[in-house]
PDB file of N, CA and C in Angstrom:
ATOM      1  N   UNK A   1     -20.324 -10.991  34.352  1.00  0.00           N
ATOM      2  CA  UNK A   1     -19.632  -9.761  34.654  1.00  0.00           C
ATOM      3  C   UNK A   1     -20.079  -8.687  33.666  1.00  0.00           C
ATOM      4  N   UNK A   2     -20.426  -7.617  34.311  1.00  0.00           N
ATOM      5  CA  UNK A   2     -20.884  -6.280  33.618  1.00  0.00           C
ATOM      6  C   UNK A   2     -19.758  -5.860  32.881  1.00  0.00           C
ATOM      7  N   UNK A   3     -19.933  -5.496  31.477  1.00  0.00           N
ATOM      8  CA  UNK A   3     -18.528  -4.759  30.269  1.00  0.00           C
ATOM      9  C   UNK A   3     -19.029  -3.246  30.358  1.00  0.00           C
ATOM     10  N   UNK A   4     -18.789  -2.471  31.060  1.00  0.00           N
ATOM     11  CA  UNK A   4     -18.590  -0.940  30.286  1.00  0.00           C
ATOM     12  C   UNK A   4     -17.221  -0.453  29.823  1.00  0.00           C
ATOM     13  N   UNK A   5     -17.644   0.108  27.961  1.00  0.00           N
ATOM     14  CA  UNK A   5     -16.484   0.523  27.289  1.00  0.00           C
ATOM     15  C   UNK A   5     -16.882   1.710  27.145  1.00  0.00           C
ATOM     16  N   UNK A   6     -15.526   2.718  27.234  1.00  0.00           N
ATOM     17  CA  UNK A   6     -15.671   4.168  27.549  1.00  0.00           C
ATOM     18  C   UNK A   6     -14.462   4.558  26.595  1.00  0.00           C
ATOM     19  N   UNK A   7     -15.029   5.060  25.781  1.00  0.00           N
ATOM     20  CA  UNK A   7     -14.366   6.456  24.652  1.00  0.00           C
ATOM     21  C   UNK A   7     -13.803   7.546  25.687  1.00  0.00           C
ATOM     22  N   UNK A   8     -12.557   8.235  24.975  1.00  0.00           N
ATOM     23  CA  UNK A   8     -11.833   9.036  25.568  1.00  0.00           C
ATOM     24  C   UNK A   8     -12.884  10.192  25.666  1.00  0.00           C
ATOM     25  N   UNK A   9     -14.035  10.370  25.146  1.00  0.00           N
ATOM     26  CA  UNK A   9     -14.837  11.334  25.652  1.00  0.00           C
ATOM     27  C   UNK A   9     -15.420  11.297  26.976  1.00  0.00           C
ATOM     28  N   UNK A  10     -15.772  10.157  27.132  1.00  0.00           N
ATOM     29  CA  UNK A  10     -16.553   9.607  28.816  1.00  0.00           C
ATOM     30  C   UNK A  10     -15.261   9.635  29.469  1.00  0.00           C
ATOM     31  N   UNK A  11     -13.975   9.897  29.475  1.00  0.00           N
ATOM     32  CA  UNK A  11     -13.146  10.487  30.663  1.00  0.00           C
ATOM     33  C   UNK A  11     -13.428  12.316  30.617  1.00  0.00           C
ATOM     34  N   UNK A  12     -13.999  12.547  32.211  1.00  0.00           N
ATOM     35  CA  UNK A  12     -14.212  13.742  32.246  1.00  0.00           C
ATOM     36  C   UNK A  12     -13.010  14.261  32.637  1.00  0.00           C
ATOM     37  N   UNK A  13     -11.770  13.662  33.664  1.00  0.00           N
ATOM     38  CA  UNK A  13     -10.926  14.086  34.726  1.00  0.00           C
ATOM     39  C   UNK A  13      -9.959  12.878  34.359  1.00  0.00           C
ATOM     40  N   UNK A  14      -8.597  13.093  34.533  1.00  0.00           N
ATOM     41  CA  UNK A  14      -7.485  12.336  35.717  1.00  0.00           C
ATOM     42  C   UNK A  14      -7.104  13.151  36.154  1.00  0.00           C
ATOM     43  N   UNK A  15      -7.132  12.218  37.384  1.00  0.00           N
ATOM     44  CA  UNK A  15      -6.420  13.235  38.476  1.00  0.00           C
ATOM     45  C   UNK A  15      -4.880  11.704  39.335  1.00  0.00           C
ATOM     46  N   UNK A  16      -3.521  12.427  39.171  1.00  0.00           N
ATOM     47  CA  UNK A  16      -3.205  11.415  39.712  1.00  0.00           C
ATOM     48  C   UNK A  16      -2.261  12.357  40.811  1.00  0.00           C
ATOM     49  N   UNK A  17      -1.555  11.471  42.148  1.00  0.00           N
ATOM     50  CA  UNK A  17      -1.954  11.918  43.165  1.00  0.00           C
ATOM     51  C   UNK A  17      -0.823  11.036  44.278  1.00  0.00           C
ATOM     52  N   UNK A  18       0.376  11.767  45.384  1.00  0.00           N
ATOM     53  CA  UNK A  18       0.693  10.718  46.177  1.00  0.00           C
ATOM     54  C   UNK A  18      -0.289  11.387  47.123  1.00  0.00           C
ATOM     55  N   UNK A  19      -1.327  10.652  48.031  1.00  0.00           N
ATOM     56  CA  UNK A  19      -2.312  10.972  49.201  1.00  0.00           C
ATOM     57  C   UNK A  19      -1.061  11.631  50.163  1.00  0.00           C
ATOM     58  N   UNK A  20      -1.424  12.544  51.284  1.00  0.00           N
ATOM     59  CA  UNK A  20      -0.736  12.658  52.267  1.00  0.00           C
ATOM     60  C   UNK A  20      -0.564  11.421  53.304  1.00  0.00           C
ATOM     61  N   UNK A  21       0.614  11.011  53.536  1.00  0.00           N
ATOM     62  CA  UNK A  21       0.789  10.114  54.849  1.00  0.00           C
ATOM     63  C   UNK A  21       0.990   8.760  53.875  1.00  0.00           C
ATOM     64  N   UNK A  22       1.034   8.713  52.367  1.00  0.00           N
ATOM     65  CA  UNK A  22       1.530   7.373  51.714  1.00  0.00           C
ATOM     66  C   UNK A  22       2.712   8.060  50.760  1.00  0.00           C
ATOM     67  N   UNK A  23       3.358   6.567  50.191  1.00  0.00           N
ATOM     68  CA  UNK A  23       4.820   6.786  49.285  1.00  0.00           C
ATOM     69  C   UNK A  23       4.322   6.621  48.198  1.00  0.00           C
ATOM     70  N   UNK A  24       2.877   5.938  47.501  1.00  0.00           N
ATOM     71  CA  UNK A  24       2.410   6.092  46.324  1.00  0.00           C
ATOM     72  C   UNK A  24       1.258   6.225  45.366  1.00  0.00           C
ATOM     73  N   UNK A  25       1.941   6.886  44.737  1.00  0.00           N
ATOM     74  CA  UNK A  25       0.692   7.338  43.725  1.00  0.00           C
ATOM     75  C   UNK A  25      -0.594   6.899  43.217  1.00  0.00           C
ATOM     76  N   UNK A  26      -1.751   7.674  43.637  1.00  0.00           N
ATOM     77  CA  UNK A  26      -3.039   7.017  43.168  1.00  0.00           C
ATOM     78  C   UNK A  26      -3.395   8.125  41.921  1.00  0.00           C
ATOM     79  N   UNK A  27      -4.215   7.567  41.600  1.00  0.00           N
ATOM     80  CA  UNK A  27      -4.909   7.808  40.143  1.00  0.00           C
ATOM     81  C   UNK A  27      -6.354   7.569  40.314  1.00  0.00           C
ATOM     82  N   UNK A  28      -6.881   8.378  39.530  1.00  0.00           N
ATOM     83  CA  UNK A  28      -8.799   9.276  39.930  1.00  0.00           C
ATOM     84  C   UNK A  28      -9.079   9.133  38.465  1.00  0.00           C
ATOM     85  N   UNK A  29      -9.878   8.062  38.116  1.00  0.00           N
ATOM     86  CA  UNK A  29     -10.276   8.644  36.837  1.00  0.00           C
ATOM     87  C   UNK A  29     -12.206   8.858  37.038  1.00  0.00           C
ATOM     88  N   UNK A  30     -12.106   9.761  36.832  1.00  0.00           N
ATOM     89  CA  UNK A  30     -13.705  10.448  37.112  1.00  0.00           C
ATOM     90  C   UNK A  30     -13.931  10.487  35.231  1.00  0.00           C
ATOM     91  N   UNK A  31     -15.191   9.288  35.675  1.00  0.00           N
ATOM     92  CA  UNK A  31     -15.588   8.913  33.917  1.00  0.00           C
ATOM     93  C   UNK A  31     -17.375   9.805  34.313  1.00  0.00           C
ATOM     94  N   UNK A  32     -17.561   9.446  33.092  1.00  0.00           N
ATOM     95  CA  UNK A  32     -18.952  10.349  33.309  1.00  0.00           C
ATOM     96  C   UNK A  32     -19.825   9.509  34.242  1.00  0.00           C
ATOM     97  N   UNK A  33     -20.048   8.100  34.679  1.00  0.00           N
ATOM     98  CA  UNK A  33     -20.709   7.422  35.655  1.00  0.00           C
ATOM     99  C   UNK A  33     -20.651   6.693  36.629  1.00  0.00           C
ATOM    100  N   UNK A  34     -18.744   7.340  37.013  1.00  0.00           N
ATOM    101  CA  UNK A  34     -18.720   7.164  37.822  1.00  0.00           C
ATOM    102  C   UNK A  34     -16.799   7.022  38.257  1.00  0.00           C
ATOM    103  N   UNK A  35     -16.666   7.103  39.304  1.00  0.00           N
ATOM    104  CA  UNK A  35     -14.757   7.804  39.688  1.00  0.00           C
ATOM    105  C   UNK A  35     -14.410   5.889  39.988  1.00  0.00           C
ATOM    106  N   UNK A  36     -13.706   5.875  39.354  1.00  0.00           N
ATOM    107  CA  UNK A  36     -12.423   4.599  39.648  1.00  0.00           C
ATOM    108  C   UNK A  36     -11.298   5.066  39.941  1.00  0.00           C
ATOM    109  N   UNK A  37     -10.782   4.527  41.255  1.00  0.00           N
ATOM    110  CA  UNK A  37      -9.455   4.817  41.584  1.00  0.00           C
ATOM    111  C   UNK A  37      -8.629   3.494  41.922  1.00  0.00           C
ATOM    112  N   UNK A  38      -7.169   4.100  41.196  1.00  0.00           N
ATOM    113  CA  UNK A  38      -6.640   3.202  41.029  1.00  0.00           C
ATOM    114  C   UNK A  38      -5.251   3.277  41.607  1.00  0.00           C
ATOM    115  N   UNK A  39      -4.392   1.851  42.187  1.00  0.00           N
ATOM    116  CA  UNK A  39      -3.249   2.072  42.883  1.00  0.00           C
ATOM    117  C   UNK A  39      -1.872   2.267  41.596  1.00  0.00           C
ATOM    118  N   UNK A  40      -1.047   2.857  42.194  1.00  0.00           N
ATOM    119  CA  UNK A  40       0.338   2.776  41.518  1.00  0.00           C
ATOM    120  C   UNK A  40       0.715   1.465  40.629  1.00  0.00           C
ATOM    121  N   UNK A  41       0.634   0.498  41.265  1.00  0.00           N
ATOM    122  CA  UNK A  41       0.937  -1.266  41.047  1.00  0.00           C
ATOM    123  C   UNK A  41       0.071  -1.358  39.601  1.00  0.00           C
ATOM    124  N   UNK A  42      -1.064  -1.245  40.243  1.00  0.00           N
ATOM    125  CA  UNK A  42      -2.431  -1.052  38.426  1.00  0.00           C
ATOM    126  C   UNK A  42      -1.883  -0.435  37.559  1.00  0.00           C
ATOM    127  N   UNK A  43      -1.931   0.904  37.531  1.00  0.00           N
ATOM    128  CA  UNK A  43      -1.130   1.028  36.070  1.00  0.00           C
ATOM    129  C   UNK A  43       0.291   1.658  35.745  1.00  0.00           C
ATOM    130  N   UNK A  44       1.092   0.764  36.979  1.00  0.00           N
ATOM    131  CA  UNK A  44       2.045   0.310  36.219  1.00  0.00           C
ATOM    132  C   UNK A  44       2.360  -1.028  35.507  1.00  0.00           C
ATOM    133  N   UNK A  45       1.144  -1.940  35.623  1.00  0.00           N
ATOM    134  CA  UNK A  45       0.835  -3.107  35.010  1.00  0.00           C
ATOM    135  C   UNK A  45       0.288  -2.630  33.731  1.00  0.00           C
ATOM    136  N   UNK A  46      -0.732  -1.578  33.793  1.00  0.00           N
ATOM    137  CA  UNK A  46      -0.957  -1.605  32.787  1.00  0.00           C
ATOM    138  C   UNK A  46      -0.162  -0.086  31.483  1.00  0.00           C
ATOM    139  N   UNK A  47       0.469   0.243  32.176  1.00  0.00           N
ATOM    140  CA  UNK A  47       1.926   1.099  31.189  1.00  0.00           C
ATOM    141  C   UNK A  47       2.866   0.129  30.529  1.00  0.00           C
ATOM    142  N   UNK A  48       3.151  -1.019  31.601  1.00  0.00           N
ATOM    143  CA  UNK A  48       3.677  -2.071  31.022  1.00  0.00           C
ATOM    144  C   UNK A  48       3.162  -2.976  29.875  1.00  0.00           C
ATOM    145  N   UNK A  49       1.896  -3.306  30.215  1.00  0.00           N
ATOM    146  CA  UNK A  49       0.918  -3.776  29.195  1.00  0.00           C
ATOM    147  C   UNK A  49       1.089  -3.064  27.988  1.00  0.00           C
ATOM    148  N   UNK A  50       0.734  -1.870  28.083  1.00  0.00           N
ATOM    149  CA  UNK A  50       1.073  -1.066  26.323  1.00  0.00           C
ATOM    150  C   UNK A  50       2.145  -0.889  26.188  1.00  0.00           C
ATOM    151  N   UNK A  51       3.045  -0.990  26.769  1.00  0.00           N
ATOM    152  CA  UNK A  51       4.578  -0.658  25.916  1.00  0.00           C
ATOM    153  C   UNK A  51       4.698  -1.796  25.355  1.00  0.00           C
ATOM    154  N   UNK A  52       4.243  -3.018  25.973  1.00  0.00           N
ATOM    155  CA  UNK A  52       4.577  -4.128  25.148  1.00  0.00           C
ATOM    156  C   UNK A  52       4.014  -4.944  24.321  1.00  0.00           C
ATOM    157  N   UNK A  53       3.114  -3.916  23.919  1.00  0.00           N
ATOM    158  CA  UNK A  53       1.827  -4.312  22.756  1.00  0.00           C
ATOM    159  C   UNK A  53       1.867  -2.868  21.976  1.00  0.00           C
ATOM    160  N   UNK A  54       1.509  -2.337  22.061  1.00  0.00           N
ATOM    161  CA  UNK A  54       1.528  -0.639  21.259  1.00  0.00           C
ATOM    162  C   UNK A  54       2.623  -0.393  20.774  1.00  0.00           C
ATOM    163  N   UNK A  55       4.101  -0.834  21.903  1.00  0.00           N
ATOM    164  CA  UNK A  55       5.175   0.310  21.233  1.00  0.00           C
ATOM    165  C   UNK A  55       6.088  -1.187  20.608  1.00  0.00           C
ATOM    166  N   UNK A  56       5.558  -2.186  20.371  1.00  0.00           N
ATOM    167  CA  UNK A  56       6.249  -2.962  19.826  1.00  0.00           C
ATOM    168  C   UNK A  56       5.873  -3.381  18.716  1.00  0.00           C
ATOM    169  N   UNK A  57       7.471  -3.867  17.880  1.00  0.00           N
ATOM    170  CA  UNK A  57       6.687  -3.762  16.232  1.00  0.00           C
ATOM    171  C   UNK A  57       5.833  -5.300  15.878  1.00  0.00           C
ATOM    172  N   UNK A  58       6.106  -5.974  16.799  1.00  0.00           N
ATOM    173  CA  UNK A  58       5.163  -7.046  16.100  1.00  0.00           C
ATOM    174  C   UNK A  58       4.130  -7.743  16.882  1.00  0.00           C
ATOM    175  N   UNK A  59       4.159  -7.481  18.436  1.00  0.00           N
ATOM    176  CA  UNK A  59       3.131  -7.816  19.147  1.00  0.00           C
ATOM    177  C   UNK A  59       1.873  -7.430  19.207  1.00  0.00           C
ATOM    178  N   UNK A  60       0.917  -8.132  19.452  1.00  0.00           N
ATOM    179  CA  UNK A  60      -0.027  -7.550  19.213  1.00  0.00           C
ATOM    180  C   UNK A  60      -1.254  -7.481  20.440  1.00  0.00           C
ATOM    181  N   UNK A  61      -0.803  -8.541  21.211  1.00  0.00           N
ATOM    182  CA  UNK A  61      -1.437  -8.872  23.124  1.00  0.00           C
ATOM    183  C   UNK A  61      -0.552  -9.328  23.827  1.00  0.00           C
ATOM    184  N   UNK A  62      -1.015  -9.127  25.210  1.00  0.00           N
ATOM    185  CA  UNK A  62      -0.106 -10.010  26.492  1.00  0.00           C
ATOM    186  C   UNK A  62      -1.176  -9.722  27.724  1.00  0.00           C
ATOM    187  N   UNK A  63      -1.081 -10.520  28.435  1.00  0.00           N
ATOM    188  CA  UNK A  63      -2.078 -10.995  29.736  1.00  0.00           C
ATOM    189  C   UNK A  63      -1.541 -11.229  30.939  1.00  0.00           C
ATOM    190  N   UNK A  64      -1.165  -9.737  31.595  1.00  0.00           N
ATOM    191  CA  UNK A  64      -0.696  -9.770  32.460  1.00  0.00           C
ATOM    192  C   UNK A  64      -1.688 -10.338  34.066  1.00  0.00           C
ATOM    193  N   UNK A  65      -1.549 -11.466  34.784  1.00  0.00           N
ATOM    194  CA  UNK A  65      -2.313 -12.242  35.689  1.00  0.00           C
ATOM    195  C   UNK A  65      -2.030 -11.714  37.046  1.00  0.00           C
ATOM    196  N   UNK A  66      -2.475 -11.652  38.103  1.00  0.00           N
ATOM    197  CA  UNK A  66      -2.315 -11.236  39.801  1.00  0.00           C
ATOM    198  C   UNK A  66      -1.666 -12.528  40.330  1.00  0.00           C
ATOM    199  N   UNK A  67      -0.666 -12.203  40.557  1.00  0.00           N
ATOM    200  CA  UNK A  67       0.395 -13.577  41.564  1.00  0.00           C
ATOM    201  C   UNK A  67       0.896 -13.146  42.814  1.00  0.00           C
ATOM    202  N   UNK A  68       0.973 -14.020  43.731  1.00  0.00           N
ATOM    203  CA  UNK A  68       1.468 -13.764  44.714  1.00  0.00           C
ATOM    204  C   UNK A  68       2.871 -14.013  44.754  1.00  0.00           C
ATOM    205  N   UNK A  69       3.924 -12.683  44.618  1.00  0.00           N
ATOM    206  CA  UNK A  69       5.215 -13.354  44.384  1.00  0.00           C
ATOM    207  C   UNK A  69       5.707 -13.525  45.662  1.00  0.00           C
ATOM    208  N   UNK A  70       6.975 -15.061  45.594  1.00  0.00           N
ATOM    209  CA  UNK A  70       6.773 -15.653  46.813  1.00  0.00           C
ATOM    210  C   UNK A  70       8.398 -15.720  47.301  1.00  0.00           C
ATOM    211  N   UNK A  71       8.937 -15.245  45.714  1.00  0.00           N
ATOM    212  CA  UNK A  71      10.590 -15.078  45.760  1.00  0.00           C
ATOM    213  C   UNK A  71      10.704 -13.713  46.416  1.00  0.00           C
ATOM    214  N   UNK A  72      12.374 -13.164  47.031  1.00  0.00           N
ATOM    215  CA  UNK A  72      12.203 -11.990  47.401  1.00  0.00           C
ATOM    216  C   UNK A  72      12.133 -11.155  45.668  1.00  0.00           C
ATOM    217  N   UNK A  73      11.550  -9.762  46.584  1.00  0.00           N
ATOM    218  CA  UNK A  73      11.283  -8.672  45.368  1.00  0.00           C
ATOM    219  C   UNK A  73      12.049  -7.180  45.806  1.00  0.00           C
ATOM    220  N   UNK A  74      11.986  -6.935  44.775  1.00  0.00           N
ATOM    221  CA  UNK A  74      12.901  -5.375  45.157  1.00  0.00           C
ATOM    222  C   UNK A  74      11.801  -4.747  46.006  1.00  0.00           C
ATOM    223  N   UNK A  75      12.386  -3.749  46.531  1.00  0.00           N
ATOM    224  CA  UNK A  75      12.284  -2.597  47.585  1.00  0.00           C
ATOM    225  C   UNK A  75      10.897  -1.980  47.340  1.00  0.00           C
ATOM    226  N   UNK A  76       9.958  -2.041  47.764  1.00  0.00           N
ATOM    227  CA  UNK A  76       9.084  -0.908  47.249  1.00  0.00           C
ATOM    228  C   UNK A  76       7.730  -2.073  46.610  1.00  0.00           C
ATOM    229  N   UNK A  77       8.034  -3.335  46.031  1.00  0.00           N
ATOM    230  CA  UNK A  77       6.793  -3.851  45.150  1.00  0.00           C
ATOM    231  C   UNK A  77       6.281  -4.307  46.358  1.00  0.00           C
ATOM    232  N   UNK A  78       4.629  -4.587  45.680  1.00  0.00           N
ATOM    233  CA  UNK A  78       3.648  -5.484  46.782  1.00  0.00           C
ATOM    234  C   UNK A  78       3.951  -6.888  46.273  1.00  0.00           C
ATOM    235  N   UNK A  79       3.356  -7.528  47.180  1.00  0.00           N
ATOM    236  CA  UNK A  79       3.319  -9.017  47.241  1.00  0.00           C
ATOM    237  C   UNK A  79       2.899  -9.664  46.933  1.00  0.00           C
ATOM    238  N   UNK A  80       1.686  -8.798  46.138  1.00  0.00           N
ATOM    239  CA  UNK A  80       1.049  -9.154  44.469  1.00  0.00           C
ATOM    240  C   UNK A  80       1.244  -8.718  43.520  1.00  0.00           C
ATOM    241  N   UNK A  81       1.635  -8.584  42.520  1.00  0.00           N
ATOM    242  CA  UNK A  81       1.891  -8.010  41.426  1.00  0.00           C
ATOM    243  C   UNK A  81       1.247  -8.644  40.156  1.00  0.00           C
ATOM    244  N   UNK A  82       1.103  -8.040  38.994  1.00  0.00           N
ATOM    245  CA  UNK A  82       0.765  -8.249  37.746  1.00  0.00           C
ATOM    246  C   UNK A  82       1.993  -8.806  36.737  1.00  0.00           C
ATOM    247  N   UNK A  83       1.454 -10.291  36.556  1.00  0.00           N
ATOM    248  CA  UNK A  83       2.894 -10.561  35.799  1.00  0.00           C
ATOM    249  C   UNK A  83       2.450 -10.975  34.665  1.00  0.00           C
ATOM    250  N   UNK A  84       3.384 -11.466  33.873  1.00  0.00           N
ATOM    251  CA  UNK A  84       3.122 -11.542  32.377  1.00  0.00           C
ATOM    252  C   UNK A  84       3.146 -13.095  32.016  1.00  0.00           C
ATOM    253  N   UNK A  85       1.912 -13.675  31.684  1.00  0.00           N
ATOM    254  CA  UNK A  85       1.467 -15.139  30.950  1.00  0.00           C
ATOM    255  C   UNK A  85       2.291 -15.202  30.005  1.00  0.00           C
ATOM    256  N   UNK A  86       3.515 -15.662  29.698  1.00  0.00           N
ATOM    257  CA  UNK A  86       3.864 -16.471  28.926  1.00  0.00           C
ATOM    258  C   UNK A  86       3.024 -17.248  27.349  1.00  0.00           C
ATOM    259  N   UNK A  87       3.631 -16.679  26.401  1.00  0.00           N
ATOM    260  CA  UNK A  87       2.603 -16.778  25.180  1.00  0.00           C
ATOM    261  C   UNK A  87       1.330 -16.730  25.546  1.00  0.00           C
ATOM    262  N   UNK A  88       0.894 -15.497  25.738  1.00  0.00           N
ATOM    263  CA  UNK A  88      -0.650 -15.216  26.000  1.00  0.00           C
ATOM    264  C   UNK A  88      -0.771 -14.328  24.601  1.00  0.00           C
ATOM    265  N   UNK A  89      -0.050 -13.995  23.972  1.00  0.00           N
ATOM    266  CA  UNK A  89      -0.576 -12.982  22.838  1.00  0.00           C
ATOM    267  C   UNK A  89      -1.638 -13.545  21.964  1.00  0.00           C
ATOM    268  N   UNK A  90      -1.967 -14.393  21.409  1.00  0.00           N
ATOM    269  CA  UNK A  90      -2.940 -15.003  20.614  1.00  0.00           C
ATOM    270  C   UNK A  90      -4.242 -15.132  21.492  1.00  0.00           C
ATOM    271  N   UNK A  91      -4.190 -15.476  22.840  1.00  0.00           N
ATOM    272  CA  UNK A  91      -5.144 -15.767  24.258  1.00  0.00           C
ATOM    273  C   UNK A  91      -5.907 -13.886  24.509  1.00  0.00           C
ATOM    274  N   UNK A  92      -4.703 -13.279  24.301  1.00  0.00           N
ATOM    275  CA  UNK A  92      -5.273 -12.083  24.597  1.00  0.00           C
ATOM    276  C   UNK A  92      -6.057 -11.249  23.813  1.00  0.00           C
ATOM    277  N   UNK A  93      -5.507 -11.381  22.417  1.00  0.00           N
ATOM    278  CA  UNK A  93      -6.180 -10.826  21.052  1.00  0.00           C
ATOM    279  C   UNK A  93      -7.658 -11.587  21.024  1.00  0.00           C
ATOM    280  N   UNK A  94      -7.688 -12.839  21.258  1.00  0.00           N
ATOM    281  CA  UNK A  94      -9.158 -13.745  21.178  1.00  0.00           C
ATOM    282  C   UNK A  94      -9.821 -13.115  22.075  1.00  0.00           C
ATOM    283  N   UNK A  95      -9.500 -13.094  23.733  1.00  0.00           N
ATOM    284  CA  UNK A  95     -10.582 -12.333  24.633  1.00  0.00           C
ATOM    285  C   UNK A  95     -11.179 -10.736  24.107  1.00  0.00           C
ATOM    286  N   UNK A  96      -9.966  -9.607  23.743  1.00  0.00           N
ATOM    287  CA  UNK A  96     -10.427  -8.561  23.867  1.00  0.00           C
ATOM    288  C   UNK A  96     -11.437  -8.642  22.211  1.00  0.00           C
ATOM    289  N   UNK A  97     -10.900  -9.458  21.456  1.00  0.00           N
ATOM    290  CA  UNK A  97     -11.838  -9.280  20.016  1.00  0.00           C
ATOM    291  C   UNK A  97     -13.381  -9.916  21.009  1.00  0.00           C
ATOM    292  N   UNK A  98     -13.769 -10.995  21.529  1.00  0.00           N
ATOM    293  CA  UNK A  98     -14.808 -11.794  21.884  1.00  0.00           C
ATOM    294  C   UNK A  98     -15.477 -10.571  22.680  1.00  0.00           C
ATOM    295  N   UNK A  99     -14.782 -10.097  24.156  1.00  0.00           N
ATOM    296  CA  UNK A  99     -15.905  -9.046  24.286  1.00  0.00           C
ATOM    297  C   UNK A  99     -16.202  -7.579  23.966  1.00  0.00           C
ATOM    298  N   UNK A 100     -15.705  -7.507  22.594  1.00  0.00           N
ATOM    299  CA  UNK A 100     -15.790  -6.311  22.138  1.00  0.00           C
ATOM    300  C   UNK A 100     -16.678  -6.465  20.822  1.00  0.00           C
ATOM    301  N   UNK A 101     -16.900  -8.067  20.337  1.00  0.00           N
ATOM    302  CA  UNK A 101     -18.059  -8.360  19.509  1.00  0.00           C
ATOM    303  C   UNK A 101     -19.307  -8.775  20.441  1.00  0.00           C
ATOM    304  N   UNK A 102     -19.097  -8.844  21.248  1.00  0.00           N
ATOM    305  CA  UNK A 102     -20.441  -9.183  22.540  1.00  0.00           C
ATOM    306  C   UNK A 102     -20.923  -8.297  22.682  1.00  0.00           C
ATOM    307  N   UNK A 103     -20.264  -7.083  22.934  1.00  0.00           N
ATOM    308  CA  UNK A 103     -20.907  -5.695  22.667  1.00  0.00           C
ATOM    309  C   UNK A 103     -21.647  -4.186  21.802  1.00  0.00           C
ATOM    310  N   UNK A 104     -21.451  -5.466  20.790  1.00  0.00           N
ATOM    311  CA  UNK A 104     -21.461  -4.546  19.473  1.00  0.00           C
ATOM    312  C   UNK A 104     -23.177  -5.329  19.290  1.00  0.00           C
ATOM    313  N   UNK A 105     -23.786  -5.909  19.914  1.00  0.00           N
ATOM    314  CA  UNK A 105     -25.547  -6.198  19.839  1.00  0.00           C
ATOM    315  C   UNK A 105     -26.257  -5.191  20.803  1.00  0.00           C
TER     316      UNK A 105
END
């Protein structure tokens, strides 16, 4: 799998967005090589992801996985969602350190 890491300089644009004729919000991030768009569900997985690593005082990772939830769910979620691995913080700190020294050759 291809790694591109992008500095807040290589974001040229967000643009976020409800389309006409849907109930939710997409998100445009136009990087310098190229536009990723992304659904509501994405980053609110990943808003969730940093509040609970960034705005907390002692965590430091978490690894949120794609499940098919199979219990009912409130009003509005998809039927996949991003949930949270269970003691993944040590799992998560090892991956993002590993390919962020893979990239540094």
């Amino acid at each position: 799998m291809d790694v591109k890491i992008y500095s807040n300089q290589d974001v040229l644009e967000i643009i976020a967005a409800i389309p006409e004729g849907h109930y939710h919000t997409r998100f445009i991030l136009k990087l310098k090589d190229q536009i990723i768009v992304l659904q509501e569900a994405t980053v609110a997985g990943l808003l969730r992801a940093f509040a609970l690593t960034a705005l907390h005082p002692t965590r430091k990772g978490i690894i949120l996985k794609n499940k098919l939830v199979k219990q009912e769910k409130k009003h509005g979620f998809a039927k996949y969602q991003l949930i949270e691995i269970p003691d993944s913080e040590e799992e998560a700190v090892r991956r993002v350190s590993m390919i962020l020294n893979m990239n540094k050759h």
